[in-house]
Protein backbone atom coordinates (compact mmCIF):
# COMPACT_ATOMS: atom_id res chain seq x y z
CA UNK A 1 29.53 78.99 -55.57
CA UNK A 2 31.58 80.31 -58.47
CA UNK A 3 34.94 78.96 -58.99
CA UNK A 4 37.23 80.99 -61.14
CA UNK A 5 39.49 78.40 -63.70
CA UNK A 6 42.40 77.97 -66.10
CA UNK A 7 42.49 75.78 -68.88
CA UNK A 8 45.37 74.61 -70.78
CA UNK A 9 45.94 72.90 -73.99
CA UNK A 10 48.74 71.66 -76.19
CA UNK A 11 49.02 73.02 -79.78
CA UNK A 12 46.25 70.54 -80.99
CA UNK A 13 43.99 71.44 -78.82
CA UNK A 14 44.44 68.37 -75.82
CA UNK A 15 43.84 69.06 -72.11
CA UNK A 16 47.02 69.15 -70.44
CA UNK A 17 45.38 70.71 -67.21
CA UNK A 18 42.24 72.42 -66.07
CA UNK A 19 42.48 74.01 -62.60
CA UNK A 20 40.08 75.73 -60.41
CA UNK A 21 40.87 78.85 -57.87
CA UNK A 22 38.60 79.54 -55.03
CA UNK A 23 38.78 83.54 -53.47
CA UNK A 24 35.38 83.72 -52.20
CA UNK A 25 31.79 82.79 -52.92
CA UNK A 26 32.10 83.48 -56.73
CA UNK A 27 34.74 84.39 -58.74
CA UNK A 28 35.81 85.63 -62.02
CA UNK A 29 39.22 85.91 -64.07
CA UNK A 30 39.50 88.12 -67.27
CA UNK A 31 42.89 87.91 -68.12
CA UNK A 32 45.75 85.71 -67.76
CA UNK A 33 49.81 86.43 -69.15
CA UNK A 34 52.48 84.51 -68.94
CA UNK A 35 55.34 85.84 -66.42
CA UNK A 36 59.24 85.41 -66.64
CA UNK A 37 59.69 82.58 -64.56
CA UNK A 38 57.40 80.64 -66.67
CA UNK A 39 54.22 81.07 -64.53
CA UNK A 40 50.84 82.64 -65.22
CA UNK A 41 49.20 85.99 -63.73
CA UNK A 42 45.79 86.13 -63.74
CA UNK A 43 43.37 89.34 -62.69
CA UNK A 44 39.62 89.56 -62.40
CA UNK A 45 37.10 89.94 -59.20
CA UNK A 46 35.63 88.28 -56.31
CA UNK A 47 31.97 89.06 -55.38
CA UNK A 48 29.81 88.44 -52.36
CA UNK A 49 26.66 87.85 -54.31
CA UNK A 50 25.79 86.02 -57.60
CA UNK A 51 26.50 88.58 -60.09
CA UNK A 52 28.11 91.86 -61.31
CA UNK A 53 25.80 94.63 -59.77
CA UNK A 54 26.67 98.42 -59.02
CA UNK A 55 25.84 97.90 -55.49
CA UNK A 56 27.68 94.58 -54.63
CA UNK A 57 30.87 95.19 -53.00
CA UNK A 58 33.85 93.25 -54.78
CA UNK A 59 37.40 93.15 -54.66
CA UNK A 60 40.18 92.82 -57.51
CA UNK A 61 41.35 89.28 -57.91
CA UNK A 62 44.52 88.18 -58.31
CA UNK A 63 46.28 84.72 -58.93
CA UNK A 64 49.87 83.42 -59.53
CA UNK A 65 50.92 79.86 -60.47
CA UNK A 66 53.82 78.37 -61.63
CA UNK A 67 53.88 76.41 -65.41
CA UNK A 68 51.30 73.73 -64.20
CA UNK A 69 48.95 76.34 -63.22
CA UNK A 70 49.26 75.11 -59.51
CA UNK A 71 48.88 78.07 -56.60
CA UNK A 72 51.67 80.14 -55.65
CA UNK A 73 49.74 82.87 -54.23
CA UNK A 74 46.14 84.37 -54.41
CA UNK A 75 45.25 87.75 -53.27
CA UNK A 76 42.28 90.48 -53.86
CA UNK A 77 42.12 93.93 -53.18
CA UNK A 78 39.44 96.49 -52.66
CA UNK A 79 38.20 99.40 -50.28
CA UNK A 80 35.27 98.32 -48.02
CA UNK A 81 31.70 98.75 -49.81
CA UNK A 82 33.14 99.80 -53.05
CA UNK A 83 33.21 97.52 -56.15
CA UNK A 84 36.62 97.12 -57.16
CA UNK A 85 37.27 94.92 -60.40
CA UNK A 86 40.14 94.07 -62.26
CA UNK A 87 40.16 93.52 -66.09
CA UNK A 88 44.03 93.58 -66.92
CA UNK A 89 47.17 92.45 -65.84
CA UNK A 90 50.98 93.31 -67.40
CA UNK A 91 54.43 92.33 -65.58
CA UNK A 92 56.55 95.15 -65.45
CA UNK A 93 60.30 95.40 -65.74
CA UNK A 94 61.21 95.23 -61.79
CA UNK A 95 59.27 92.19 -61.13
CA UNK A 96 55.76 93.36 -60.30
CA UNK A 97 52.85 93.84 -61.72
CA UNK A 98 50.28 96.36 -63.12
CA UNK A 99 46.47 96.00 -63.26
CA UNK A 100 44.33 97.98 -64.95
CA UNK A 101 40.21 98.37 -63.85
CA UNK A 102 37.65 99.95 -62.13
CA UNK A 103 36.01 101.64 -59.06
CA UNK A 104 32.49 102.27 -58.36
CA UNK A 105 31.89 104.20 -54.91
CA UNK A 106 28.40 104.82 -52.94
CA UNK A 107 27.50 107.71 -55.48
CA UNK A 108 27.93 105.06 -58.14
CA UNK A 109 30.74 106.78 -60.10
CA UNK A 110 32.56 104.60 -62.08
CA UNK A 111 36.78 106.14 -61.89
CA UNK A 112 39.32 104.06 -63.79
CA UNK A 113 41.98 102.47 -61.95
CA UNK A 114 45.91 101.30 -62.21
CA UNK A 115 46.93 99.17 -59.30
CA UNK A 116 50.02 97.97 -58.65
CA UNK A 117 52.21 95.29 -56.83
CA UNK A 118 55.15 93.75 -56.31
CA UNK A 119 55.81 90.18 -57.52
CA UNK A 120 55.02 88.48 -54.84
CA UNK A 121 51.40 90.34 -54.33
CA UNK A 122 52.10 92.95 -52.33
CA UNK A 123 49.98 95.90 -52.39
CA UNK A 124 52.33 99.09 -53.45
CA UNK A 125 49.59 101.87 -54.71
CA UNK A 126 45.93 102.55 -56.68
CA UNK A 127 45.60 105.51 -58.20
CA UNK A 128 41.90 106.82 -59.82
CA UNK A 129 41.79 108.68 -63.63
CA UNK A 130 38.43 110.42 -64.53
CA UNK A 131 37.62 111.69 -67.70
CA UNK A 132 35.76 114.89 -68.31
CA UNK A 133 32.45 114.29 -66.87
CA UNK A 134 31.91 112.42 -63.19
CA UNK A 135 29.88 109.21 -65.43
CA UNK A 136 31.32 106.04 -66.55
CA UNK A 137 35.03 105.58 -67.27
CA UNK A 138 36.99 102.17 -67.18
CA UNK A 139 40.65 101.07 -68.21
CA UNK A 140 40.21 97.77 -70.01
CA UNK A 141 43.98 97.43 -71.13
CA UNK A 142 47.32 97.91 -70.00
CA UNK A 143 50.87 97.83 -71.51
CA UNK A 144 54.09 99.42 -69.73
CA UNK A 145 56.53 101.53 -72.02
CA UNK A 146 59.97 101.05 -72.55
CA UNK A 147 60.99 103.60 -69.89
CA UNK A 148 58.79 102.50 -67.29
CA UNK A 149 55.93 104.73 -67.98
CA UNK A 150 52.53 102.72 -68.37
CA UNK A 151 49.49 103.27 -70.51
CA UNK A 152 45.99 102.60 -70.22
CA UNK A 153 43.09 102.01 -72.75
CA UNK A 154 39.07 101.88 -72.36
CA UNK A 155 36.30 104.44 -72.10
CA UNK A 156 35.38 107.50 -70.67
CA UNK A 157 31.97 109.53 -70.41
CA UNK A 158 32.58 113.28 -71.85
CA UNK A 159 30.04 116.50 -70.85
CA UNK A 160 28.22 115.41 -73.48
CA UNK A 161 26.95 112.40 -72.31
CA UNK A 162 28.96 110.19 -75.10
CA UNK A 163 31.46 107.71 -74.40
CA UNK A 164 35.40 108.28 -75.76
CA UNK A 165 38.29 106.65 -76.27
CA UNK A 166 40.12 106.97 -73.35
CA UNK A 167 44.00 106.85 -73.06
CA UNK A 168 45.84 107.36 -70.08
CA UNK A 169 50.18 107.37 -69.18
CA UNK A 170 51.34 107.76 -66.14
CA UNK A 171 54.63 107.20 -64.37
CA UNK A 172 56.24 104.16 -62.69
CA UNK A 173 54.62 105.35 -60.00
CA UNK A 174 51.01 105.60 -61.22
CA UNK A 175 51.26 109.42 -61.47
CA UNK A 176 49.83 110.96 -64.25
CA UNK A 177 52.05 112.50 -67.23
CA UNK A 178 49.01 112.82 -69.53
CA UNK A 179 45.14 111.74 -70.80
CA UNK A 180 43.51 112.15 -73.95
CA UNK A 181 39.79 111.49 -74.91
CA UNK A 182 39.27 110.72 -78.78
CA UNK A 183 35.90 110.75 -80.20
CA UNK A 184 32.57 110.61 -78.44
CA UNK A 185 31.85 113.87 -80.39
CA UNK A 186 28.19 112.64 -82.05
CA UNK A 187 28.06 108.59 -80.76
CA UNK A 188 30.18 106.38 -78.90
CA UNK A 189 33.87 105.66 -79.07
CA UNK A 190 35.90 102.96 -77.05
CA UNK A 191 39.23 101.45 -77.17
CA UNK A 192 39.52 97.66 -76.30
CA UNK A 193 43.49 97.01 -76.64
CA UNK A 194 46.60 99.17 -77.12
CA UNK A 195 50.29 98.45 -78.04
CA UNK A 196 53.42 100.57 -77.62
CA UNK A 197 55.20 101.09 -80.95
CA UNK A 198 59.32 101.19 -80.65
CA UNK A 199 59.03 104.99 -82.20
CA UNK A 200 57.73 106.11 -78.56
CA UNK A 201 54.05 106.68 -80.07
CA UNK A 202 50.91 104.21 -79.25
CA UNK A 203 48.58 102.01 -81.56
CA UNK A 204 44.91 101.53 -80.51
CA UNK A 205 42.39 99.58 -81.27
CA UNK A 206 38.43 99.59 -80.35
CA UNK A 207 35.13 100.28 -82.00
CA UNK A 208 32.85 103.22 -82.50
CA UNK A 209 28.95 103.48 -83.06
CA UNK A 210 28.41 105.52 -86.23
């Protein structure tokens, strides 16, 4: 069994708690981020079998606790014999949450996905973003704007066959205003993180194989 866990430290590096959470048979959390009231939010996946394959059904995973890192809710999300996974997590402005991640269906197409829900885990809408070729794309990072737009980083596949760096905005309500592929021209380009600047504009950060 996999356990997923939170550990916690004061400035000098001493234990002040370790917890575990238990969704299903194994679990896994990628991010955690503080929330408003003091609490944690933390997103990842929960898997039926031992490890991350294409063809092992999982769910998004997602867990709130309060400042000690105790349970206030736990909840995953997913269709039925698709992998679903979750790699981040941002609280937005009216309470909820965004998550940003992937779907794989049977045809093994990998479509980046923005989830969202309200604060206390309720399910409110998924929405899918595909680059320019039906291949490989995930969304690795999300941040929401000052309007209530959000924007999502990772990687996309282009015609090709090279990877890009692969921005998406959409609206509050996952709709999207825009996507842009950078690179993937002669090698691979991905973006691992990205920040909203108070002009309106983005920064990005990532790598690229030269």
């Amino acid at each position: 069994v996999g356990l997923a866990a939170m550990l916690s430290t004061t400035g000098i590096g001493q234990v002040t708690f370790f917890k575990t959470y238990d969704a299903s048979t194994y679990d896994y959390l990628e991010k955690v981020v503080p929330t408003g009231d003091g609490g944690f939010a933390m997103v990842g996946s929960t898997y039926t079998a031992g490890s991350w394959q294409y063809d092992t059904p999982s769910d998004v995973l997602v867990v709130r606790t309060d400042a000690n890192g105790d349970t206030l809710w736990t909840r995953t999300y997913g269709v039925q014999d698709r992998l679903d996974a979750g790699f981040d997590i941002t609280e937005t402005s009216d309470g909820g949450f965004a998550i940003a991640g992937l779907t794989i269906g049977p045809n093994f197409w990998q479509d980046g996905m923005i989830m969202k829900i309200d604060g206390s885990g309720n399910w409110l809408w998924t929405h899918l973003y595909r680059g320019d070729y039906f291949a490989n794309d995930r969304l690795l990072r999300i941040r929401e704007m000052a309007n209530g737009d959000l924007v999502a980083a990772g990687y996309a596949y282009r015609t090709n066959g090279n990877i890009g760096a692969y921005v998406v905005r959409t609206d509050s309500n996952g709709e999207k205003l825009w996507s842009k592929i950078y690179g993937g021209a002669q090698n691979g380009d991905a973006l691992n993180d990205i920040l909203p600047t108070s002009d309106g504009g983005l920064v990005l950060c990532g790598g690229t194989i030269s």
